[in-house]
Protein backbone atom coordinates (compact mmCIF):
# COMPACT_ATOMS: atom_id res chain seq x y z
CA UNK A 1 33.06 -6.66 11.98
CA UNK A 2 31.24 -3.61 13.46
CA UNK A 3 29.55 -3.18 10.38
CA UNK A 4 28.26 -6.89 10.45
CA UNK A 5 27.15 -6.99 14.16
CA UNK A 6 25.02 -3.35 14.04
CA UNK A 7 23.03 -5.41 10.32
CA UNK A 8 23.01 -8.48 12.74
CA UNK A 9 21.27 -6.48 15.02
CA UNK A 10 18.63 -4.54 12.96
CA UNK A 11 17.39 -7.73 12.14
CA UNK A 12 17.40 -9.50 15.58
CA UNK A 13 15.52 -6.01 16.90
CA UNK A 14 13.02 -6.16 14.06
CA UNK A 15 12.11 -9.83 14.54
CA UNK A 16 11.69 -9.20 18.34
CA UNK A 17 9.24 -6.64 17.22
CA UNK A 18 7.87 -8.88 14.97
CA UNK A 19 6.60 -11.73 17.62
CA UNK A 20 5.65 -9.19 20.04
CA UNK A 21 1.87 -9.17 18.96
CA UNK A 22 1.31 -12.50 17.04
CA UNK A 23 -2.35 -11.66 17.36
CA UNK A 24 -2.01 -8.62 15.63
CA UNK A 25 0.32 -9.92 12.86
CA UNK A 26 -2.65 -13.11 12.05
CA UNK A 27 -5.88 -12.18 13.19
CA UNK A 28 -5.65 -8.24 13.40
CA UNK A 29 -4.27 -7.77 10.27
CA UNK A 30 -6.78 -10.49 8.56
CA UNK A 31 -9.70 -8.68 10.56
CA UNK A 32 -8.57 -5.29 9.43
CA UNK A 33 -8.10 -6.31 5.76
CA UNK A 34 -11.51 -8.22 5.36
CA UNK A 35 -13.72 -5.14 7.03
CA UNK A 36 -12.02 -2.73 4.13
CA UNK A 37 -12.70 -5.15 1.67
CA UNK A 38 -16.54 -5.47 2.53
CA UNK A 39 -16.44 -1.52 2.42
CA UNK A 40 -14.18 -1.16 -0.90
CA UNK A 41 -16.73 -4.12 -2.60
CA UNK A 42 -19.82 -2.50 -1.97
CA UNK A 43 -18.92 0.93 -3.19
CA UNK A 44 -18.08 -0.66 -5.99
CA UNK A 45 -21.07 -3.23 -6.53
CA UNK A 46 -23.44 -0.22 -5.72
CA UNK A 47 -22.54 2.96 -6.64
CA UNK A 48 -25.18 5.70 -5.19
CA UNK A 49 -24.27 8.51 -7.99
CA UNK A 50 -23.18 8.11 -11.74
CA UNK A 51 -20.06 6.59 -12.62
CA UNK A 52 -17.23 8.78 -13.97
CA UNK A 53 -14.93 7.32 -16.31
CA UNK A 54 -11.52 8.25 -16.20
CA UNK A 55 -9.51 9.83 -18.89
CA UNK A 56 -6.21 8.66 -20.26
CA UNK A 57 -3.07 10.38 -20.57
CA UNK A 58 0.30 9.84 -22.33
CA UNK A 59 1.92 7.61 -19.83
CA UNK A 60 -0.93 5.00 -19.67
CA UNK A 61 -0.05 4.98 -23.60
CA UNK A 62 3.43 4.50 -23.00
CA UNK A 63 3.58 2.31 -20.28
CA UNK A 64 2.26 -1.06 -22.05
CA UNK A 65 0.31 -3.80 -20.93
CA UNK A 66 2.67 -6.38 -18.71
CA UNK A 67 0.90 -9.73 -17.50
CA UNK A 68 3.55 -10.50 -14.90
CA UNK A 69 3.01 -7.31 -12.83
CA UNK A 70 0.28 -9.14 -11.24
CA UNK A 71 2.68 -10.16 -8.82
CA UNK A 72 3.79 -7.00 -7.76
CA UNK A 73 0.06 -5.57 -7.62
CA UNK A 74 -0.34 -8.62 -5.56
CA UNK A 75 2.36 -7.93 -3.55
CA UNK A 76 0.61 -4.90 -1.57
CA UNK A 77 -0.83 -7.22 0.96
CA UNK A 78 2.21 -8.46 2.12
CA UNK A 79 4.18 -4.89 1.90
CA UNK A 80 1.26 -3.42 3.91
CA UNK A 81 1.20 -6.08 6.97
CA UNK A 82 5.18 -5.02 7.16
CA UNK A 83 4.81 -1.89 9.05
CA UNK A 84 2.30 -3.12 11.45
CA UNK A 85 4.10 -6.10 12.41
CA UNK A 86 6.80 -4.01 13.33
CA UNK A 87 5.66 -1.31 15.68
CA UNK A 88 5.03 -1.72 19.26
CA UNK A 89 1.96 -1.87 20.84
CA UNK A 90 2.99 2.26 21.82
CA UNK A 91 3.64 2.76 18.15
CA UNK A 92 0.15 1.48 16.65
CA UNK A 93 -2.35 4.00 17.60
CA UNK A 94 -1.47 6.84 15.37
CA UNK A 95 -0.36 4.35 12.47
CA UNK A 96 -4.17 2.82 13.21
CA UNK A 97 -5.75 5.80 13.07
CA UNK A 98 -3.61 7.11 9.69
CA UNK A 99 -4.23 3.79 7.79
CA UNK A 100 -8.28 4.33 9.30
CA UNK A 101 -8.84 7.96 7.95
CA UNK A 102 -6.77 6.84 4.37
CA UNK A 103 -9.30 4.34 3.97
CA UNK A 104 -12.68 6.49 5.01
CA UNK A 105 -11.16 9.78 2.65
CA UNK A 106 -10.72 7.07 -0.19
CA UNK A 107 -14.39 5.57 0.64
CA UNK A 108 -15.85 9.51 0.46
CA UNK A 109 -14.41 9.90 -3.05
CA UNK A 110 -15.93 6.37 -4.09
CA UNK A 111 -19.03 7.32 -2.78
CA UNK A 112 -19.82 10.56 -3.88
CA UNK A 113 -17.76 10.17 -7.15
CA UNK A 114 -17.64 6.94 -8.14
CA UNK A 115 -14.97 6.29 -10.82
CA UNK A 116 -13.76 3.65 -13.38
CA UNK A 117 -11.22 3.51 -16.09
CA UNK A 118 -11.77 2.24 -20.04
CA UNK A 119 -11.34 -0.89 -20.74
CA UNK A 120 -8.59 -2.12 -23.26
CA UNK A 121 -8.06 -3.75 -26.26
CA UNK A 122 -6.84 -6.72 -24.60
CA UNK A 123 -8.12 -10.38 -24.68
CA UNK A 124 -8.47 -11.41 -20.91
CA UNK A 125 -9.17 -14.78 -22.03
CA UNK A 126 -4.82 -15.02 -22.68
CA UNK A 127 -4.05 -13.72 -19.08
CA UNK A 128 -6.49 -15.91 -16.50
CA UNK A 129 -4.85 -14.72 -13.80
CA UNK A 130 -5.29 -10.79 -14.65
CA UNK A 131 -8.96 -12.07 -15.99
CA UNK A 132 -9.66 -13.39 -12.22
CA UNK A 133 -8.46 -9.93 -11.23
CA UNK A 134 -10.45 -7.58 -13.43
CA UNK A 135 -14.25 -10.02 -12.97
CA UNK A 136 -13.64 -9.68 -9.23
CA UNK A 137 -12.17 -6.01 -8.89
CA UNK A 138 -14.17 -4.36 -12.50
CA UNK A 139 -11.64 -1.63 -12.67
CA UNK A 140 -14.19 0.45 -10.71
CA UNK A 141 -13.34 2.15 -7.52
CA UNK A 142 -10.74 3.76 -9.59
CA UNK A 143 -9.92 7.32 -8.90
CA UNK A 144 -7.92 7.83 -6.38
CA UNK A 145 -5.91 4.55 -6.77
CA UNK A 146 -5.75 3.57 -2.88
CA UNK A 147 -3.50 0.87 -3.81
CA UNK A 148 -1.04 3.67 -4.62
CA UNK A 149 -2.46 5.47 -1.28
CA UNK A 150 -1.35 2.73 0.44
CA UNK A 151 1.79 1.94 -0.88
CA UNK A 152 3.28 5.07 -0.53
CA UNK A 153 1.67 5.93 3.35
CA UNK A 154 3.43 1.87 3.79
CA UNK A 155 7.06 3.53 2.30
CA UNK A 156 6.42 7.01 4.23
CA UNK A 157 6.56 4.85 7.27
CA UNK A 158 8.56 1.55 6.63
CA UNK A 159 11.13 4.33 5.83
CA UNK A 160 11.23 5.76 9.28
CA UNK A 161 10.86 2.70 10.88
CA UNK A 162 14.10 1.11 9.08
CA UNK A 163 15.97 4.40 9.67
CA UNK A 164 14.89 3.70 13.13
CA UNK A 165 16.27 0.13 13.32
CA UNK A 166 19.76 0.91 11.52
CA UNK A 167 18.84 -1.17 8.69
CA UNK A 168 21.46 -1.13 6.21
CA UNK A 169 20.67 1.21 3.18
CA UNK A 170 20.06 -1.60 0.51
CA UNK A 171 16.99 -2.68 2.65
CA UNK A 172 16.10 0.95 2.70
CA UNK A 173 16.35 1.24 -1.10
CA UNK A 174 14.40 -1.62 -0.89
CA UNK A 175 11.77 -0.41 0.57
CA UNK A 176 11.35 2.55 -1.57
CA UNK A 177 11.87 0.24 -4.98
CA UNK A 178 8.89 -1.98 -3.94
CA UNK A 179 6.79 1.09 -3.26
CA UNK A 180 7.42 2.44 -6.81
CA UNK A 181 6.89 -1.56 -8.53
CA UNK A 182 3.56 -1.17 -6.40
CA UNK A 183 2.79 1.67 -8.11
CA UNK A 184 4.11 0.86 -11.99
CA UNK A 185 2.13 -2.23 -11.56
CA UNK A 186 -1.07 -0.12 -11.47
CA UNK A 187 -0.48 0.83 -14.84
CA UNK A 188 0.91 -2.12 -16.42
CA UNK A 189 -1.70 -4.53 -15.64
CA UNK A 190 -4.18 -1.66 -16.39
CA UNK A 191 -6.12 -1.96 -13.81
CA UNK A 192 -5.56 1.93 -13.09
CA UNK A 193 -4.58 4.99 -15.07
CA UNK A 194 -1.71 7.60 -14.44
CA UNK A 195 -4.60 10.22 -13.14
CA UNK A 196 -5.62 7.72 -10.56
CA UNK A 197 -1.84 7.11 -9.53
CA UNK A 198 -1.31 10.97 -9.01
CA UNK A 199 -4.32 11.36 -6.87
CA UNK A 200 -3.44 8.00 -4.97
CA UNK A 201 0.18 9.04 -4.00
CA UNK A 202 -0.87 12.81 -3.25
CA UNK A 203 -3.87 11.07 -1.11
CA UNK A 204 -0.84 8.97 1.04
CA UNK A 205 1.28 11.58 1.30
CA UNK A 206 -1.32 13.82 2.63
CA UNK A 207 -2.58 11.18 5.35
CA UNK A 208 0.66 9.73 6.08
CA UNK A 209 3.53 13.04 6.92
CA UNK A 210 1.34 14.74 9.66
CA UNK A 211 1.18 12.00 11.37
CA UNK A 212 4.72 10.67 11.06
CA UNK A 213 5.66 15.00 11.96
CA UNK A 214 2.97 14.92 14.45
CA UNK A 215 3.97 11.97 16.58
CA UNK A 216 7.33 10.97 18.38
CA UNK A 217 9.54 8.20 16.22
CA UNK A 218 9.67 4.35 17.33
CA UNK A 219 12.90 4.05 19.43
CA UNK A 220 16.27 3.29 18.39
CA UNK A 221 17.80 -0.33 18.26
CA UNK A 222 18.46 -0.51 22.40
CA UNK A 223 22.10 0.78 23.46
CA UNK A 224 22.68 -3.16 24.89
CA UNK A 225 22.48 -4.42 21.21
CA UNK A 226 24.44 -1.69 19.64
């Protein structure tokens, strides 16, 4: 019974947090997105030095073309409006200002080293969806792969966050198993290759543990719930 009332509350806590800032959670988030998007899009349409391509290795041979991983590539937008939505208004600063610098580091390396990866042996004209995908994105903007970089800067702090909230540890696992999807997915609908996964996760990582060592943790579910 104990066990059921302290999951009961985890969730009740999170979805407290969750209408705290509707603004933030619809327009913010929407705002946020479309400005990086602008940014990512013309880096790519105009790149201001030559364009590097990227080399493969022997996991983007073994790891084989999978049409239906679209949906977890696709899946980043939603696992990255998670954290967000669930911090206080205390709370977003330094996740602002992590998910801020991630994005101008990644911009510096499309700028001054603009990257892309080879294109397969695959007819697009069998997969519209992935098609749709590769004439709008080009498989440019490639190295390092910030939709690893923010995948695993989302985990980093999703994880601390459900730690936090005394969410039980399948939701944990959870967390971490969509993170690592996220990141296969980058290599099975080749729109990435394993060099620009390496630098993408070492990229999060690097941006996301000072800050989560730097500043104080969210608080715990509140003694009256628990």
């Amino acid at each position: 019974m104990a066990a059921t009332d302290e999951h009961t509350n985890w969730l009740h806590e999170a979805a407290t947090r969750w209408r705290a800032h509707p603004l933030l959670n619809g327009f913010g988030i929407t705002a946020y997105i479309t400005l990086f998007m602008v940014a990512y899009f013309t880096l790519l349409r105009h790149p201001a030095f030559p364009v590097t391509m990227m080399p493969l290795t022997d996991l983007d041979r073994w790891i084989p073309f999978t049409p239906w991983s679209l949906v977890l590539y696709a899946s980043l937008w939603l696992y990255i409006s998670l954290v967000p939505a669930l911090l206080t208004w205390r709370e977003l600063p330094p996740y602002l200002a992590a998910v801020t610098l991630l994005s101008l580091a990644g911009f510096a390396f499309f700028f001054f080293w603009p990257t892309a990866v080879p294109r397969p042996d695959i007819d697009w004209s069998r997969y519209p969806s992935v098609a749709f995908l590769k004439a709008v994105d080009a498989s440019g903007n490639a190295c390092p792969s910030l939709h690893v970089s923010f995948a695993v800067l989302t985990a980093a702090w999703l994880r601390r966050l459900l730690q936090q909230l005394r969410a039980p540890r399948a939701i944990q696992a959870l967390n971490a198993l969509w993170c690592l999807g996220i990141l296969w997915s980058t290599l099975a609908i080749k729109q990435h290759v394993a060099l620009d996964l390496y630098a993408g996760a070492a990229l999060g990582l690097a941006v996301a543990l000072p800050f989560l060592l730097l500043y104080p943790e969210p608080r715990s579910l509140p003694a009256r719930a628990a």
